[in-house]
C-alpha atoms as a PDB file:
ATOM      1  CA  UNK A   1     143.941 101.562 112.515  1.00  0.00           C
ATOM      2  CA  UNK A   2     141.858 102.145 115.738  1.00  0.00           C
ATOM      3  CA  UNK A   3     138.515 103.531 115.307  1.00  0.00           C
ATOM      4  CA  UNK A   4     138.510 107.355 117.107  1.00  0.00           C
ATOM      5  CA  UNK A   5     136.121 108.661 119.188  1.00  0.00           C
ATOM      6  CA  UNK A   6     133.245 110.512 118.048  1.00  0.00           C
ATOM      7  CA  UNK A   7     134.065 114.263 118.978  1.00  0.00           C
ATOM      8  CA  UNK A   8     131.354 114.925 121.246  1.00  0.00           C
ATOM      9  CA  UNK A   9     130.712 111.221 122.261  1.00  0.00           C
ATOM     10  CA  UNK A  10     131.707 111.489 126.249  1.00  0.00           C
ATOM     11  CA  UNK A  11     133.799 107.960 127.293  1.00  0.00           C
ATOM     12  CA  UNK A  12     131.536 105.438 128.350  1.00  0.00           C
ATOM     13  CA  UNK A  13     130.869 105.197 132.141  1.00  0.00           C
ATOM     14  CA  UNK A  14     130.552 101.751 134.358  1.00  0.00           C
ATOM     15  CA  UNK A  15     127.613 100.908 134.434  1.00  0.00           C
ATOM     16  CA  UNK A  16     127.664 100.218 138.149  1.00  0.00           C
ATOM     17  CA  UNK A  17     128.628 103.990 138.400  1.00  0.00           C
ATOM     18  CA  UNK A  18     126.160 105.322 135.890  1.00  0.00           C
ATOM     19  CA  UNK A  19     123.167 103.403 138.164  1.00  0.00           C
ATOM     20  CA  UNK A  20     125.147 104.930 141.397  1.00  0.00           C
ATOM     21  CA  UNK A  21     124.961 108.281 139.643  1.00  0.00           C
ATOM     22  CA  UNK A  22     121.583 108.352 138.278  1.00  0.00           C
ATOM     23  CA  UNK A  23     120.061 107.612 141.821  1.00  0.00           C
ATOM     24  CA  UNK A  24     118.202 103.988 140.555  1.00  0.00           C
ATOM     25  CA  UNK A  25     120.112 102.703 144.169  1.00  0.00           C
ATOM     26  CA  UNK A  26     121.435 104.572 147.263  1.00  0.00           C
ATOM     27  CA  UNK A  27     125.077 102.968 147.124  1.00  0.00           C
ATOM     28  CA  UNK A  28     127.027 101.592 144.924  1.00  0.00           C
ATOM     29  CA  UNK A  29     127.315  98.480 146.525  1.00  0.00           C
ATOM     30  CA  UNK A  30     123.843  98.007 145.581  1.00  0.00           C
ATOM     31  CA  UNK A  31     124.204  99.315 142.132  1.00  0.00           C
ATOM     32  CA  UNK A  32     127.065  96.174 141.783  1.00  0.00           C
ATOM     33  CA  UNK A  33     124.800  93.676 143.373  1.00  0.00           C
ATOM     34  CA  UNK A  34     121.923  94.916 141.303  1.00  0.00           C
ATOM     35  CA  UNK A  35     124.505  94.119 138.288  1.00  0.00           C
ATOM     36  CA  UNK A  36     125.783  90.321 139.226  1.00  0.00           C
ATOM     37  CA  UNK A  37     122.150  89.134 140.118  1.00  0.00           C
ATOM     38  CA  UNK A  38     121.490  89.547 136.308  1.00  0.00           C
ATOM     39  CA  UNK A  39     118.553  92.454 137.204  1.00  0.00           C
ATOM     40  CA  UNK A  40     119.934  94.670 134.588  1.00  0.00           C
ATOM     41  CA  UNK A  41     119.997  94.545 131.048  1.00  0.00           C
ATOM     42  CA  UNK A  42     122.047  96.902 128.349  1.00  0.00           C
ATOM     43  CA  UNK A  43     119.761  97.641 125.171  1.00  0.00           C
ATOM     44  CA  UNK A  44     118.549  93.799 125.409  1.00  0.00           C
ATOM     45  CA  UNK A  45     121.491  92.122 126.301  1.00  0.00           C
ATOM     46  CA  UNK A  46     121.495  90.749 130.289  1.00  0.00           C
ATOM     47  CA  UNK A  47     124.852  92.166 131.947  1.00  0.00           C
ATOM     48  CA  UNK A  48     126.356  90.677 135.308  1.00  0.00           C
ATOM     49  CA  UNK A  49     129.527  92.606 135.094  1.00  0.00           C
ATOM     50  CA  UNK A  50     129.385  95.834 137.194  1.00  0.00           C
ATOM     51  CA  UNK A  51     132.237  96.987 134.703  1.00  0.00           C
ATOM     52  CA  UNK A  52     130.167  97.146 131.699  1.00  0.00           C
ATOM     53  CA  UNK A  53     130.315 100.280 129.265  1.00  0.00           C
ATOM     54  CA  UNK A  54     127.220 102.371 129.629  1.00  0.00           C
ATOM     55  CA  UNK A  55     127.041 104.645 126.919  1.00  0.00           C
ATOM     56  CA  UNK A  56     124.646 107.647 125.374  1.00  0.00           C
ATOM     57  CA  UNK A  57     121.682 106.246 123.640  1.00  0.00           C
ATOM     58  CA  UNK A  58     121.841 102.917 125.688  1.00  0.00           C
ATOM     59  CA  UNK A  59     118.414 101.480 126.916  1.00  0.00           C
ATOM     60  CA  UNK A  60     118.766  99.769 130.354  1.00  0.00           C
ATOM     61  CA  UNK A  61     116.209  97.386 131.606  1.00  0.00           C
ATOM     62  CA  UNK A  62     116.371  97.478 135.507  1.00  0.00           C
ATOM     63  CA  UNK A  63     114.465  95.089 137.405  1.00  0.00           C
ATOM     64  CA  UNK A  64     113.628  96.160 140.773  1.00  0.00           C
ATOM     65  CA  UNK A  65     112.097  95.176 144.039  1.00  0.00           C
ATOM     66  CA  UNK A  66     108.613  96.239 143.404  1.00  0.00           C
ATOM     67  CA  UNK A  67     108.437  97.794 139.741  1.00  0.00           C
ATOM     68  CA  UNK A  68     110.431  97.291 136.436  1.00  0.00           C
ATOM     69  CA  UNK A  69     112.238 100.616 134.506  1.00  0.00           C
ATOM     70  CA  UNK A  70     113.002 101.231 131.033  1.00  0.00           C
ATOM     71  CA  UNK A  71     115.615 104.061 130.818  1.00  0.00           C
ATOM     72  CA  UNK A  72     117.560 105.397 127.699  1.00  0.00           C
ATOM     73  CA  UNK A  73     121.046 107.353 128.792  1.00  0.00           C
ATOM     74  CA  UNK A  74     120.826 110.823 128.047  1.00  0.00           C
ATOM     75  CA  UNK A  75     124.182 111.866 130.030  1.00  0.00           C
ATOM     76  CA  UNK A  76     126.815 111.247 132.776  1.00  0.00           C
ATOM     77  CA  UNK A  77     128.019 112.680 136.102  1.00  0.00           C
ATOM     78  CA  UNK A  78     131.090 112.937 137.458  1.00  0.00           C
ATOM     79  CA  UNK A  79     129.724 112.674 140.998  1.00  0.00           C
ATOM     80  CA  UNK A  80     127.003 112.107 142.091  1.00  0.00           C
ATOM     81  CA  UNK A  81     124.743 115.273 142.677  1.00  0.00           C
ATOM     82  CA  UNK A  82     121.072 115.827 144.191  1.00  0.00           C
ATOM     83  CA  UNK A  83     117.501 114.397 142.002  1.00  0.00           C
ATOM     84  CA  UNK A  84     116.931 117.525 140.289  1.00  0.00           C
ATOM     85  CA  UNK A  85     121.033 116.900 138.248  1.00  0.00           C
ATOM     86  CA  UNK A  86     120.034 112.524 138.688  1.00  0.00           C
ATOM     87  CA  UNK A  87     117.214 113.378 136.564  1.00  0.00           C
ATOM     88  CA  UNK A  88     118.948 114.784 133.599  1.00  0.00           C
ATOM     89  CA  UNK A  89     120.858 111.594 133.249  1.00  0.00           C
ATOM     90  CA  UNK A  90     118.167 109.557 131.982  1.00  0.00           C
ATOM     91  CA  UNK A  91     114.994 109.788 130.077  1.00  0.00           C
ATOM     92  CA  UNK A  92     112.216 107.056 131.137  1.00  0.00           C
ATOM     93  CA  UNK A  93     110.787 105.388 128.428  1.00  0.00           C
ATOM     94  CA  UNK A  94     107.770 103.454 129.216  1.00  0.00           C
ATOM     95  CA  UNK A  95     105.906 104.303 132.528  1.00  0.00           C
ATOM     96  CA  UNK A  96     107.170 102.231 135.618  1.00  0.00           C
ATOM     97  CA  UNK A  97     104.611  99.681 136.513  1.00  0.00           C
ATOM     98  CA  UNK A  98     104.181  97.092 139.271  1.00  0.00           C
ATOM     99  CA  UNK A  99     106.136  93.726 138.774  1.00  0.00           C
ATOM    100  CA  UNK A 100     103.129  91.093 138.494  1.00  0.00           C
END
């Protein structure tokens, strides 16, 4: 017997998407790239599949050019909307600081 889906648990997103989505990069070419280099990392765990589940609750650990960020998922989009909608996506966790 499969397990079902929590009522209001939305499906899990891409995780190339969700990063498209959320506005951490301008395409979603970069998003991918940002995926197989191994910058990104699901509660812990380093990912290098662009396909990866994202879902509610998960902590990603995204390792930019000039600054690391600690997010937790809050939501997901459909399409991808202006800051102000980007913003309700995600809650930061720690502050982002300079990479050393």
């Amino acid at each position: 017997m499969q397990d079902e889906p929590r009522e209001n648990s939305p499906a899990p997103q891409r995780l190339d998407k969700w990063l498209y989505h959320a506005r951490i990069v301008r395409t979603r070419a970069d998003a991918a790239a940002l995926v197989k280099a191994g910058h990104v990392r699901v509660n812990g765990a380093r990912s290098t599949a662009p396909s990866h589940p994202v879902r509610l609750d998960d902590v990603l650990t995204i390792a930019l050019d000039s600054r690391v960020r600690v997010v937790r998922v809050t939501g997901f989009a459909a399409r991808r909307g202006d800051s102000h909608a980007a913003r309700g996506l995600f809650t930061e966790t720690i502050q982002p600081s300079p990479r050393a």
